[in-house]
N, C-alpha and C. Protein backbone atom coordinates (compact mmCIF):
# COMPACT_ATOMS: atom_id res chain seq x y z
N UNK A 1 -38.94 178.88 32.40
CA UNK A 1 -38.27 179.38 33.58
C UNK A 1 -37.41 178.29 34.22
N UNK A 2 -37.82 177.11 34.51
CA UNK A 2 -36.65 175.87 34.98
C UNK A 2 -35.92 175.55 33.96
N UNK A 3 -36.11 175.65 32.84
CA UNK A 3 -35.45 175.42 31.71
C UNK A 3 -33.58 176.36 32.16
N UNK A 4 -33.78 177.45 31.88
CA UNK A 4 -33.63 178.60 32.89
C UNK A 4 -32.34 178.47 33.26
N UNK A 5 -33.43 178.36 34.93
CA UNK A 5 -32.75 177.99 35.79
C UNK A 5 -32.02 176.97 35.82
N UNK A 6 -32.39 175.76 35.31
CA UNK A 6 -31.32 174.69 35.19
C UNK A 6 -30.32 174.67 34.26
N UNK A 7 -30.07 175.31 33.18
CA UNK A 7 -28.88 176.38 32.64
C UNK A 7 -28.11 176.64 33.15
N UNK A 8 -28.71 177.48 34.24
CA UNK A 8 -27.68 178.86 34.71
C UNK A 8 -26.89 177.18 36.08
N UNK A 9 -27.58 177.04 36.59
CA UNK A 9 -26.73 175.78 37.77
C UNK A 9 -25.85 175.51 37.13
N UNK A 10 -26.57 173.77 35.45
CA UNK A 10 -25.52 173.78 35.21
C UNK A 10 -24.17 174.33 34.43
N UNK A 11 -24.41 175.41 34.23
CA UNK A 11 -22.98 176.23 33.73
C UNK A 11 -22.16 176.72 34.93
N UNK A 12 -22.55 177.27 36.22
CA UNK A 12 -22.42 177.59 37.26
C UNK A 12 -21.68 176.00 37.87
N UNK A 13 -22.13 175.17 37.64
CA UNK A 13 -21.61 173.87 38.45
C UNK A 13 -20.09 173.58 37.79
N UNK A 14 -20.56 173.73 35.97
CA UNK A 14 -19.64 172.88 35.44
C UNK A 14 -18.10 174.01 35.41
N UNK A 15 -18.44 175.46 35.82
CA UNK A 15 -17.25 176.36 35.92
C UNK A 15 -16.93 176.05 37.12
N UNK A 16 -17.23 175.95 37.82
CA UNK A 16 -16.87 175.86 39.72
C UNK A 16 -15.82 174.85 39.71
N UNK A 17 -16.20 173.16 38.88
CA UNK A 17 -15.56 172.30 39.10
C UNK A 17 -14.28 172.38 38.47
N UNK A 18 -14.41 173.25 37.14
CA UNK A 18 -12.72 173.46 36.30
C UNK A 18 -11.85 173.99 37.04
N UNK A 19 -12.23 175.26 37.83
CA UNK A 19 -11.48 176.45 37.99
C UNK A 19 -11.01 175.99 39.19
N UNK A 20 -9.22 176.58 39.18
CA UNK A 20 -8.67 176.27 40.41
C UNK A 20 -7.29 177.10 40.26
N UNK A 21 -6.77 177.28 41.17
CA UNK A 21 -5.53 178.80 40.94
C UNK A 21 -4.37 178.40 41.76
N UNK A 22 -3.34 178.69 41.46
CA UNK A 22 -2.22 178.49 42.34
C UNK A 22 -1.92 179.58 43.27
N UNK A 23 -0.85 178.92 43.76
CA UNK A 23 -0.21 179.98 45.39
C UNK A 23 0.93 179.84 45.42
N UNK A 24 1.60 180.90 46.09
CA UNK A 24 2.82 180.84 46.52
C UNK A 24 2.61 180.67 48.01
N UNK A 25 3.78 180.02 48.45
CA UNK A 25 3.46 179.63 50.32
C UNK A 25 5.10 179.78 50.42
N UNK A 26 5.09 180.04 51.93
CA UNK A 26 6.52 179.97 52.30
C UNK A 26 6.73 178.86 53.34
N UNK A 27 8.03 178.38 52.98
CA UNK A 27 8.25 177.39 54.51
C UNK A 27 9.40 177.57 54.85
N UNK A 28 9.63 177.51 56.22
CA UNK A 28 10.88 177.65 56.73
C UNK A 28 10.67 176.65 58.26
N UNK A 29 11.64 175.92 58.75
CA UNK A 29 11.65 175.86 60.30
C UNK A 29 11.11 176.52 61.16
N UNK A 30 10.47 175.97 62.00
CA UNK A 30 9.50 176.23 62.91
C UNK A 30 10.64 176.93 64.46
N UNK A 31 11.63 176.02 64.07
CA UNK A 31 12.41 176.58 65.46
C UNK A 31 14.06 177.37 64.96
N UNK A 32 14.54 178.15 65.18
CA UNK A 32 15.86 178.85 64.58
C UNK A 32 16.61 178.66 65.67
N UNK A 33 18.03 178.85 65.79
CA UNK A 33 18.97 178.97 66.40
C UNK A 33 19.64 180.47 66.55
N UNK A 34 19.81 180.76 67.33
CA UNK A 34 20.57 182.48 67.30
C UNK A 34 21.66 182.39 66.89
N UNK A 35 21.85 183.13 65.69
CA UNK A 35 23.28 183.19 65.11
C UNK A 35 23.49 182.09 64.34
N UNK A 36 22.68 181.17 63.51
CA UNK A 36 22.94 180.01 62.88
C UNK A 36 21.91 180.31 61.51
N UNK A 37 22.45 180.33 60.32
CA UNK A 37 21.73 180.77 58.83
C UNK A 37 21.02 179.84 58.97
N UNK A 38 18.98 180.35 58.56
CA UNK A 38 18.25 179.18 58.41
C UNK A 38 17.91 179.63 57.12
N UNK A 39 17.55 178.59 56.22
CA UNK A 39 16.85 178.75 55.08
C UNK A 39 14.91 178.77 55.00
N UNK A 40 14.95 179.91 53.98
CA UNK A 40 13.12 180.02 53.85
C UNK A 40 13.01 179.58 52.41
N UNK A 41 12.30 178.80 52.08
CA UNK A 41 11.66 178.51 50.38
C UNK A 41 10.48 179.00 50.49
N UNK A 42 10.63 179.33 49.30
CA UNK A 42 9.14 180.10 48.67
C UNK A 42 8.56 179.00 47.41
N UNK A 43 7.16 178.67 47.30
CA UNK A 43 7.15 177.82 46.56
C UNK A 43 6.06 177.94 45.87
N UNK A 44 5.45 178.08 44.58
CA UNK A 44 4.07 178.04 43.74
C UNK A 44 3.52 176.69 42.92
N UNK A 45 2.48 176.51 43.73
CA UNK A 45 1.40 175.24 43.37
C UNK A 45 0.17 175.33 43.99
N UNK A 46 -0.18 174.05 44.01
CA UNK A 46 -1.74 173.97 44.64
C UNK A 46 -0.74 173.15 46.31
N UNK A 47 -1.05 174.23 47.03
CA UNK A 47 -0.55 173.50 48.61
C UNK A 47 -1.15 172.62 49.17
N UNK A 48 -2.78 172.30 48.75
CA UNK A 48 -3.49 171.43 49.62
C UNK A 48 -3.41 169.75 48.49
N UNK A 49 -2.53 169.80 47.33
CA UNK A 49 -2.89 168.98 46.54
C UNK A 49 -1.17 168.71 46.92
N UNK A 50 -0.21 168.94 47.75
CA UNK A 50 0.66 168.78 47.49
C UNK A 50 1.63 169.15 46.28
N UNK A 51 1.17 169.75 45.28
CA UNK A 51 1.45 169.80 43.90
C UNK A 51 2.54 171.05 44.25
N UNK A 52 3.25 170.99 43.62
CA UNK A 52 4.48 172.01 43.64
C UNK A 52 5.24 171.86 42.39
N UNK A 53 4.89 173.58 41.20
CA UNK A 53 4.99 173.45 40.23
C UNK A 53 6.48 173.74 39.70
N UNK A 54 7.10 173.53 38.76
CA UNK A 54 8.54 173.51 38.73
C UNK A 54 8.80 174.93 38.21
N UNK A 55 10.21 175.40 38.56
CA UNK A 55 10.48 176.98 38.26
C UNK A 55 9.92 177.20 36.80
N UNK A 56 10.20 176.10 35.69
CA UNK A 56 9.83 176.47 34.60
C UNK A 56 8.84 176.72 34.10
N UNK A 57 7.53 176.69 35.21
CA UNK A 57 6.31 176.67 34.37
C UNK A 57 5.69 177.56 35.80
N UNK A 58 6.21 178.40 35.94
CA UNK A 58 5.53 179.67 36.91
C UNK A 58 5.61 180.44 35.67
N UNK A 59 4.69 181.59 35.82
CA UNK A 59 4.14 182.84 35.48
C UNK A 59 5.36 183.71 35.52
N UNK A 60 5.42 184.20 34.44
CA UNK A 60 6.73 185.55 34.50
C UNK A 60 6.51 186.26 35.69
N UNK A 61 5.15 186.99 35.74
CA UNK A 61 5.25 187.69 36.72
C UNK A 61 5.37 187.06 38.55
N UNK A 62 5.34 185.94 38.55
CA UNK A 62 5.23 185.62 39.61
C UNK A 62 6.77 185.34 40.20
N UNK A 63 7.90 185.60 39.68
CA UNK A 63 8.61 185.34 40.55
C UNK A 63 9.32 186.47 40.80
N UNK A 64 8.28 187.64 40.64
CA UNK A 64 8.67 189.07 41.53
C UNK A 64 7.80 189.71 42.69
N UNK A 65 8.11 188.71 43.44
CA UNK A 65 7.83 188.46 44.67
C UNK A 65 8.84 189.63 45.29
N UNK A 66 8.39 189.82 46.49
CA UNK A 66 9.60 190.43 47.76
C UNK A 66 9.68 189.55 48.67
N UNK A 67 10.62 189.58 49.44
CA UNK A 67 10.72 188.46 50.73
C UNK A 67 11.39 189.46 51.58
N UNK A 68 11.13 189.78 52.88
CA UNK A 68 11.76 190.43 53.78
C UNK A 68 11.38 189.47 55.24
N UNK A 69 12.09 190.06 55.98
CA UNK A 69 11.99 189.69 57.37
C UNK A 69 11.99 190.83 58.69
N UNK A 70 11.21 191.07 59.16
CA UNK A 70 10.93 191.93 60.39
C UNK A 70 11.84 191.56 61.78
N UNK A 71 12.90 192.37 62.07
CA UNK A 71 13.64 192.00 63.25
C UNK A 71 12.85 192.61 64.32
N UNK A 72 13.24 191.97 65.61
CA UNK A 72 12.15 192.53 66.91
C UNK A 72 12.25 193.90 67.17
N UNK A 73 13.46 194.77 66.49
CA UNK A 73 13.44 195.87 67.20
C UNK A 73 12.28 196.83 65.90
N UNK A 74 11.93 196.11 64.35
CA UNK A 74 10.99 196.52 63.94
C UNK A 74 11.76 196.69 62.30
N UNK A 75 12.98 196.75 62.74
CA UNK A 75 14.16 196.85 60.57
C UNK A 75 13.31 195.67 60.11
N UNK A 76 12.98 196.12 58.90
CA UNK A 76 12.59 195.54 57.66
C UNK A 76 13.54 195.29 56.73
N UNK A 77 13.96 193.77 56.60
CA UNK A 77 15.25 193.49 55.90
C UNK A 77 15.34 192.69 54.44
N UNK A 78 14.94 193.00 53.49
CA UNK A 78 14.92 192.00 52.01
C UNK A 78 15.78 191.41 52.25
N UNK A 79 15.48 189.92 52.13
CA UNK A 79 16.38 188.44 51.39
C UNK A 79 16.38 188.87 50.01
N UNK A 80 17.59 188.39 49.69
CA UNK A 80 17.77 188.22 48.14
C UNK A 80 17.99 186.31 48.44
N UNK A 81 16.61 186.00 47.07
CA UNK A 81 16.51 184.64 46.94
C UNK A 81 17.18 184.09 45.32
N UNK A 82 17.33 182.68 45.89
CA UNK A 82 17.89 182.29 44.20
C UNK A 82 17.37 181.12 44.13
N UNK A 83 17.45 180.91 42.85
CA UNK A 83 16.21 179.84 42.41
C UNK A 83 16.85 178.13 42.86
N UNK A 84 15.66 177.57 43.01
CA UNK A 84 16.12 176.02 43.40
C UNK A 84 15.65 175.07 41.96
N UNK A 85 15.65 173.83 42.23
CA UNK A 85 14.95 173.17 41.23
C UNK A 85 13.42 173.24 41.46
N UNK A 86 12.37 173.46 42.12
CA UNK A 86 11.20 173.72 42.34
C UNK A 86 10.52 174.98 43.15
N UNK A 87 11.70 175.09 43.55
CA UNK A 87 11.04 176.65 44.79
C UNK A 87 12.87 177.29 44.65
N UNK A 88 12.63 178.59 45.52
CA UNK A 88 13.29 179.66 44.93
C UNK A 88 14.10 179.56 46.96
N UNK A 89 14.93 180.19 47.14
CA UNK A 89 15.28 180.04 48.38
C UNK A 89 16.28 181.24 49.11
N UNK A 90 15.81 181.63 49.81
CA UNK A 90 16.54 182.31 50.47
C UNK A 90 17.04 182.13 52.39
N UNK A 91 18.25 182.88 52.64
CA UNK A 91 18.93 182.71 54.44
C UNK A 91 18.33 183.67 54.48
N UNK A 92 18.22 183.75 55.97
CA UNK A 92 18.43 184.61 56.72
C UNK A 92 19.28 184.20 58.17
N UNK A 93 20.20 184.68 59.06
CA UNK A 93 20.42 184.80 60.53
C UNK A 93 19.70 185.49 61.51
N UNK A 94 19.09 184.50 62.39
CA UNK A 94 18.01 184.85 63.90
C UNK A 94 19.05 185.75 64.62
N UNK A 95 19.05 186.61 65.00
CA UNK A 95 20.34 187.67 65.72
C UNK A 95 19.95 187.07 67.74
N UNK A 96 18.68 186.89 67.99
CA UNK A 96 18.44 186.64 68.97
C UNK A 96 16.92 185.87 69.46
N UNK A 97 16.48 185.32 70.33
CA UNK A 97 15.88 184.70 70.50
C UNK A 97 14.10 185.07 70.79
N UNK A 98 13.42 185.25 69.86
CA UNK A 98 12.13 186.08 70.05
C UNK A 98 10.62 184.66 70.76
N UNK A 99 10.16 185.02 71.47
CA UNK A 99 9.03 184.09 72.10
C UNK A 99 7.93 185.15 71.47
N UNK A 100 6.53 184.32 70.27
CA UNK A 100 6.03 184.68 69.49
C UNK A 100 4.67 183.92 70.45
N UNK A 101 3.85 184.39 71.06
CA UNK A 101 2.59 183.64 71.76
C UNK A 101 1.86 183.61 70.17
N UNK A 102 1.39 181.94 70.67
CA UNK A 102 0.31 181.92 69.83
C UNK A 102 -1.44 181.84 70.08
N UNK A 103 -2.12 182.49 69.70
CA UNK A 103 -3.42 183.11 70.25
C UNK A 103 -4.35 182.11 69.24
């Protein structure tokens, strides 16, 4: 029975430590200008490792993503993005000035 049990840990330990998955994250400026094009990148890696993997070695399926943006009055608007050397990028224009509380 510990025989076992100490099996099942270490196989359980030694998968835990391999396995690790990427993300896509977005970044854009924290502050916009009304009426001035800001750029958003979209980017796939490990975000907490800094690692940011190059367009060529993403997943086919992963760079069918959507990207839209919600204006205050509630239009839902797709960016069309185009690829960078590491992340993919798309504008958008702030039409007006929105105050977003943060909770």
């Amino acid at each position: 029975m510990l025989l076992r049990f100490t099996c099942t840990l270490a196989l359980a330990l030694m998968t835990a430590m391999n396995s690790f998955g990427h993300a896509l994250w977005i970044e854009t400026s924290p502050v916009g200008k009304r009426g001035q094009q800001q750029e958003v990148r979209v980017f796939w890696g490990e975000f907490a490792d800094k690692d940011i993997s190059p367009l060529d070695k993403w997943f086919s399926d992963t760079k069918s993503y959507t990207l839209t943006v919600i204006t205050p009055d509630g239009k839902v608007l797709p960016l069309q993005s185009a690829p960078g050397k590491d992340h993919y990028k798309a504008y958008f224009t702030p039409i007006r000035t929105a105050l977003i509380p943060l909770s």
